[in-house]
C-alpha atoms as a PDB file:
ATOM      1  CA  UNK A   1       0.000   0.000   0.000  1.00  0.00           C
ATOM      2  CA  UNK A   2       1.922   3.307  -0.975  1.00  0.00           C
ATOM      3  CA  UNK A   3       1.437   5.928  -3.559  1.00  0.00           C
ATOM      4  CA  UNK A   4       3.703   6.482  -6.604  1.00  0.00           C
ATOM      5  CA  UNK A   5       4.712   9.901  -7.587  1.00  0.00           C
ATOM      6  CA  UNK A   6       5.357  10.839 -10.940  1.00  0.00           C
ATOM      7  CA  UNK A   7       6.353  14.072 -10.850  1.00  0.00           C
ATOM      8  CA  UNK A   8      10.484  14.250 -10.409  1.00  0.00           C
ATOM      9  CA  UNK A   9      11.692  14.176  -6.873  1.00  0.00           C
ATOM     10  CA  UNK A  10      15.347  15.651  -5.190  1.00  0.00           C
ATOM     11  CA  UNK A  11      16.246  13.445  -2.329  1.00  0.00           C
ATOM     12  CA  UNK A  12      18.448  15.269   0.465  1.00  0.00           C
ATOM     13  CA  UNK A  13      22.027  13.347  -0.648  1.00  0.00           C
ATOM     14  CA  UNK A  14      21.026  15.263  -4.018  1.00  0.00           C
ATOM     15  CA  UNK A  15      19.708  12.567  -6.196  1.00  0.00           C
ATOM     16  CA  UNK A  16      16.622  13.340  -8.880  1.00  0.00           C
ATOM     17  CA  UNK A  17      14.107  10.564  -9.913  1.00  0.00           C
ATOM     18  CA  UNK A  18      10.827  10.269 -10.789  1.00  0.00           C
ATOM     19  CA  UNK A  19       8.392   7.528 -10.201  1.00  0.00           C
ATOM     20  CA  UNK A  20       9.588   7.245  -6.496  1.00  0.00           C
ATOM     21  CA  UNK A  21       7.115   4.940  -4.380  1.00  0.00           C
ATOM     22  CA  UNK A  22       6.125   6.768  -1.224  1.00  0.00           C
ATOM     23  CA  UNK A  23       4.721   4.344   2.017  1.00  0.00           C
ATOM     24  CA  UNK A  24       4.106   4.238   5.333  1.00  0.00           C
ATOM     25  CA  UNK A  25       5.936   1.278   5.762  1.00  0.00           C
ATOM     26  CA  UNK A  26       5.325  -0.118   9.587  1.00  0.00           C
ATOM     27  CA  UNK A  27       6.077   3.433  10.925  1.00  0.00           C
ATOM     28  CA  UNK A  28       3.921   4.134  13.660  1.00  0.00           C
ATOM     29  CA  UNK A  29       1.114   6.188  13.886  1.00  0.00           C
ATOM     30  CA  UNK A  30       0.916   8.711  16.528  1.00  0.00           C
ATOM     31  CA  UNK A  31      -2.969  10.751  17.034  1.00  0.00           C
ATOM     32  CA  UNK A  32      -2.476  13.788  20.047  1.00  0.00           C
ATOM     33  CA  UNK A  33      -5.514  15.731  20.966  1.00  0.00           C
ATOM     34  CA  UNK A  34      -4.161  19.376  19.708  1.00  0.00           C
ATOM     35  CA  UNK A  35      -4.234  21.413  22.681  1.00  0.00           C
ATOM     36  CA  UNK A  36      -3.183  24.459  21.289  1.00  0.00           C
ATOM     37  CA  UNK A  37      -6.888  24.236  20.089  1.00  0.00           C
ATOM     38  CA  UNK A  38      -9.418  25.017  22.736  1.00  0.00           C
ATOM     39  CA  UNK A  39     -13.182  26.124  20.939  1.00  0.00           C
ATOM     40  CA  UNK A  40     -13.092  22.377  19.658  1.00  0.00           C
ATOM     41  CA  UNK A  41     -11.938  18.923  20.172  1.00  0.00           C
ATOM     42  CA  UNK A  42      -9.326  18.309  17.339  1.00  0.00           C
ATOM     43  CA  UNK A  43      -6.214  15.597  17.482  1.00  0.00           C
ATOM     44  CA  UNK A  44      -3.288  15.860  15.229  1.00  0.00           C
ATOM     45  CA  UNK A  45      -2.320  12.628  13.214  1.00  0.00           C
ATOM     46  CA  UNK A  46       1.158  12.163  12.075  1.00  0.00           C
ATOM     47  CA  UNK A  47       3.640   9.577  10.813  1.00  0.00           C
ATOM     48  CA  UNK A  48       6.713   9.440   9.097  1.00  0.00           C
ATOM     49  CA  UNK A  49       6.542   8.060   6.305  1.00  0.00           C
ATOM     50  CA  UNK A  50       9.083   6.733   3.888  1.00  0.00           C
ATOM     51  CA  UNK A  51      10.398   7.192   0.129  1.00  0.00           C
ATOM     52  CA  UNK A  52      12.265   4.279  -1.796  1.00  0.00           C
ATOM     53  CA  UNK A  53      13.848   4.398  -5.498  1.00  0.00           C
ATOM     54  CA  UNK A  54      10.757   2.436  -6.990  1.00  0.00           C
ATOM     55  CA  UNK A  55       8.213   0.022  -6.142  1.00  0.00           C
ATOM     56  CA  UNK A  56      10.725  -2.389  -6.648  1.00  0.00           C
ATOM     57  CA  UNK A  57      13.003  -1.252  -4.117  1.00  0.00           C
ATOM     58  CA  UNK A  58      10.581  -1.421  -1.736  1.00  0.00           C
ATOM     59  CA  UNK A  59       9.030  -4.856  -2.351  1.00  0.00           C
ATOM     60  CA  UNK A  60      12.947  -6.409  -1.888  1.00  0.00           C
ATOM     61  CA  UNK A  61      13.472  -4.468   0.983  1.00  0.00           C
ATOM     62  CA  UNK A  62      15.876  -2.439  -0.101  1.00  0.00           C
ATOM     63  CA  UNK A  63      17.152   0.703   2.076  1.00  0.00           C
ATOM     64  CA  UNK A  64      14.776   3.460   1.676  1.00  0.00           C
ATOM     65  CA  UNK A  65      16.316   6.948  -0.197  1.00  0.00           C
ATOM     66  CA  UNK A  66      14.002   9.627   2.310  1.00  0.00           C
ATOM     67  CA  UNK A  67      12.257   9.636   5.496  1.00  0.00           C
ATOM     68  CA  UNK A  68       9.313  12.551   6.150  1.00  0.00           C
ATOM     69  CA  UNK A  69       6.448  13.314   8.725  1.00  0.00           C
ATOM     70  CA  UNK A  70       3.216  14.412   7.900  1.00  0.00           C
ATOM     71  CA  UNK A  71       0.542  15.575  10.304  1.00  0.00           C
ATOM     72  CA  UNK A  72      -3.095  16.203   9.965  1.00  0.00           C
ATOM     73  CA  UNK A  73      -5.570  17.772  11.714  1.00  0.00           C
ATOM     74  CA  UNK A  74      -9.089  16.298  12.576  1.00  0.00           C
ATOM     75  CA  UNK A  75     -12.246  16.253  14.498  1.00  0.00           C
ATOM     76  CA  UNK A  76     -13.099  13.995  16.960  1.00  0.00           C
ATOM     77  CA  UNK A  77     -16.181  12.635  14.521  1.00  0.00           C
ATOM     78  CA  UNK A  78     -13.043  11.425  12.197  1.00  0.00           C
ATOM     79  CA  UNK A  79     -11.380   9.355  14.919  1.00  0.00           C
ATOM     80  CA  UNK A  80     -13.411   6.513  13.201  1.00  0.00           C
ATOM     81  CA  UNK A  81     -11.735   6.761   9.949  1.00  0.00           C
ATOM     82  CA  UNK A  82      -8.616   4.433   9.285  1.00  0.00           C
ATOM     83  CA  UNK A  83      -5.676   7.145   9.948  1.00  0.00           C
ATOM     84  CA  UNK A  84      -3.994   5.296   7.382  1.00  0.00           C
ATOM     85  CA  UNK A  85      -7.063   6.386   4.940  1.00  0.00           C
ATOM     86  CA  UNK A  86      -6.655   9.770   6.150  1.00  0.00           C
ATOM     87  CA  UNK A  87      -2.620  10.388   6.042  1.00  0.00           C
ATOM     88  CA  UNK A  88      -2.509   8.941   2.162  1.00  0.00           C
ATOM     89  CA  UNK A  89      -5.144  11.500   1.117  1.00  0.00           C
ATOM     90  CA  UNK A  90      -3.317  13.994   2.844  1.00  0.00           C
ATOM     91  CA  UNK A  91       0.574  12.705   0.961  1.00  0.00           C
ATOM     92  CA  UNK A  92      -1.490  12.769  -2.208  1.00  0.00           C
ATOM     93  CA  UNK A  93      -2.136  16.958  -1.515  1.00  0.00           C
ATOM     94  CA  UNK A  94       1.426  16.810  -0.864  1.00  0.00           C
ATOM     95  CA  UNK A  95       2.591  14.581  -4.082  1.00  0.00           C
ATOM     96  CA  UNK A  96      -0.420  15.403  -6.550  1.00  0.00           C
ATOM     97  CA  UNK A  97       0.693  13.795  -9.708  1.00  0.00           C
ATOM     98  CA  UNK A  98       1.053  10.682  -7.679  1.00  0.00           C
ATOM     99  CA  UNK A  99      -1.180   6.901  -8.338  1.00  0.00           C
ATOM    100  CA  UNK A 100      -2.207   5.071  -5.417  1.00  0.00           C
ATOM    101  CA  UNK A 101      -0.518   1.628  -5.691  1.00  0.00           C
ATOM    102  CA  UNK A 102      -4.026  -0.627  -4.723  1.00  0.00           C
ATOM    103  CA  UNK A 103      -2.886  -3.628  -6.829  1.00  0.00           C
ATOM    104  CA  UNK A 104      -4.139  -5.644  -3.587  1.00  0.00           C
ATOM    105  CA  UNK A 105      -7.010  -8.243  -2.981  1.00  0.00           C
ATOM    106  CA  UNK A 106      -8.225  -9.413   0.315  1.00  0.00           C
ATOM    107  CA  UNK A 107      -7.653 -12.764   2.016  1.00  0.00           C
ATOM    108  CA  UNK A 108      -8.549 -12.570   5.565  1.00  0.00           C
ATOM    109  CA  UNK A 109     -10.673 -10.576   7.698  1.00  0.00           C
ATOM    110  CA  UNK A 110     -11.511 -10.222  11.252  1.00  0.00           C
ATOM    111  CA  UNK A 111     -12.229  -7.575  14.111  1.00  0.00           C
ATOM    112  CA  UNK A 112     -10.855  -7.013  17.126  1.00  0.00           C
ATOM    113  CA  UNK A 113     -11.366  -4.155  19.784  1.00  0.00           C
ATOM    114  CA  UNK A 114      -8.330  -2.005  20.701  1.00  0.00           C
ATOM    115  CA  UNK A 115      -8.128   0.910  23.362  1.00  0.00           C
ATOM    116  CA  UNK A 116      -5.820   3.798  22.484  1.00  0.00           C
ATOM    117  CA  UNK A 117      -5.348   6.427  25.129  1.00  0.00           C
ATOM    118  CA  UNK A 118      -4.699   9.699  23.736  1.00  0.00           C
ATOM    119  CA  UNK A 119      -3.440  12.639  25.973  1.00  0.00           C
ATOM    120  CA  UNK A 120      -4.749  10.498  29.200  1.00  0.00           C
ATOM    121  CA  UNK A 121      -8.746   9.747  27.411  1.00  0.00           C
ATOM    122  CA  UNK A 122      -8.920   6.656  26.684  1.00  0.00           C
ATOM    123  CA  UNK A 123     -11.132   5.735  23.214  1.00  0.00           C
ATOM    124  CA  UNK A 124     -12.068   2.184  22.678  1.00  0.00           C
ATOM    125  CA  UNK A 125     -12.079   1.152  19.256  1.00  0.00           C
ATOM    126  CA  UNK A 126     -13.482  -1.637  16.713  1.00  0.00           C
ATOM    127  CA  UNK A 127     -10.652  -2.143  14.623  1.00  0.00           C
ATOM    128  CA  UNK A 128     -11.074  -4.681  11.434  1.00  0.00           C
ATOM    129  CA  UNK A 129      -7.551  -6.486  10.488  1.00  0.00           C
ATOM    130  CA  UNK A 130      -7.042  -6.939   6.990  1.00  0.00           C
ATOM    131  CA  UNK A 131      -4.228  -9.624   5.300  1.00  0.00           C
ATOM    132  CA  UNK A 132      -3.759  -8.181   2.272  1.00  0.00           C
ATOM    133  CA  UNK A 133      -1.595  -9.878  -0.582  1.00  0.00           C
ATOM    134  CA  UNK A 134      -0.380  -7.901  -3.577  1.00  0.00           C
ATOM    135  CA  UNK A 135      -0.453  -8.785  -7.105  1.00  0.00           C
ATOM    136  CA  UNK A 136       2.892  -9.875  -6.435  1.00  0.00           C
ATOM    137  CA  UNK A 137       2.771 -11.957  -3.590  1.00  0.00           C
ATOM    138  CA  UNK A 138       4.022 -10.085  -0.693  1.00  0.00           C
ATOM    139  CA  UNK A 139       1.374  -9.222   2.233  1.00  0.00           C
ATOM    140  CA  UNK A 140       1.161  -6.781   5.046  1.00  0.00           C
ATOM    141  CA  UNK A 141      -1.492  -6.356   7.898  1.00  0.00           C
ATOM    142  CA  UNK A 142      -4.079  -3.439   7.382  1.00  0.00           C
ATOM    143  CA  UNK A 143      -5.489  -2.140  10.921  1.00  0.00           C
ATOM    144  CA  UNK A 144      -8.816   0.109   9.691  1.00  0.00           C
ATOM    145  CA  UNK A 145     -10.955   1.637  12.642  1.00  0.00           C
ATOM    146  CA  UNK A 146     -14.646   0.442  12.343  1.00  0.00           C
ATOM    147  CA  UNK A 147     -16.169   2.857  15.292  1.00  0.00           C
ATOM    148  CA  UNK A 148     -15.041   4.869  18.345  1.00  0.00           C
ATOM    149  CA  UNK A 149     -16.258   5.718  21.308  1.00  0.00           C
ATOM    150  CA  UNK A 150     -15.114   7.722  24.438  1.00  0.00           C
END
């Protein structure tokens, strides 16, 4: 699961290419309530996420060229959402001539409740984990939040 970007990209040893693959890559997720807000509840949602040579590279686990965070900024009626969902929409403001890689087909499914505590409030969650395999045979684990609440 990753996006590719098309559009030419500088890494920071110098290095230009284009069609760069762009992924989360079993970084964790962190989601903060944003106190700095106070007239509503918002949380901030960031990662780091990760940029390889190609696709290619990053199916044969090959050293990755860029690392990056991204944050974004939701309400509490989004906690629900997968934040995985909501950080690749917000990469592809960031990379917009960029294809979401979703050569993927499911193979297992089941649900399981989780309880993340976020700035001491704790939120239980329904979260559905997904096997997915790839079109070419590798597989990764897919958590996607089903409800929330406090």
């Amino acid at each position: 699961m990753g996006l590719i970007n098309n559009d030419s990209y500088v890494a920071s040893n110098g290095c230009e290419k284009s069609g760069t693959y762009i992924s989360f890559n079993n970084e964790p997720i962190y989601i903060q309530r944003n106190k700095y807000i106070t007239d509503t509840i918002q949380y901030v949602v960031t990662a780091n996420y990760r940029i390889y040579w190609n696709k290619t590279a990053r199916d044969a686990n090959m050293q990755y060229i860029d690392s990056h965070s991204i944050s974004v900024n939701i309400g509490e009626t989004e906690l629900n959402q997968s934040p995985y969902r909501i950080l690749y929409s917000e990469l592809t403001h960031k990379y917009p001539n960029s294809e979401d890689d979703i050569n993927n087909t499911l193979d297992e499914n089941t649900n399981t409740v989780v309880n993340v505590t976020i700035n001491n409030d704790t939120i239980e969650t329904a979260v559905e984990v997904i096997n997915v395999t790839t079109s070419d045979g590798t597989s990764e684990t897919v958590l996607e939040a089903m409800n929330t609440t406090a």
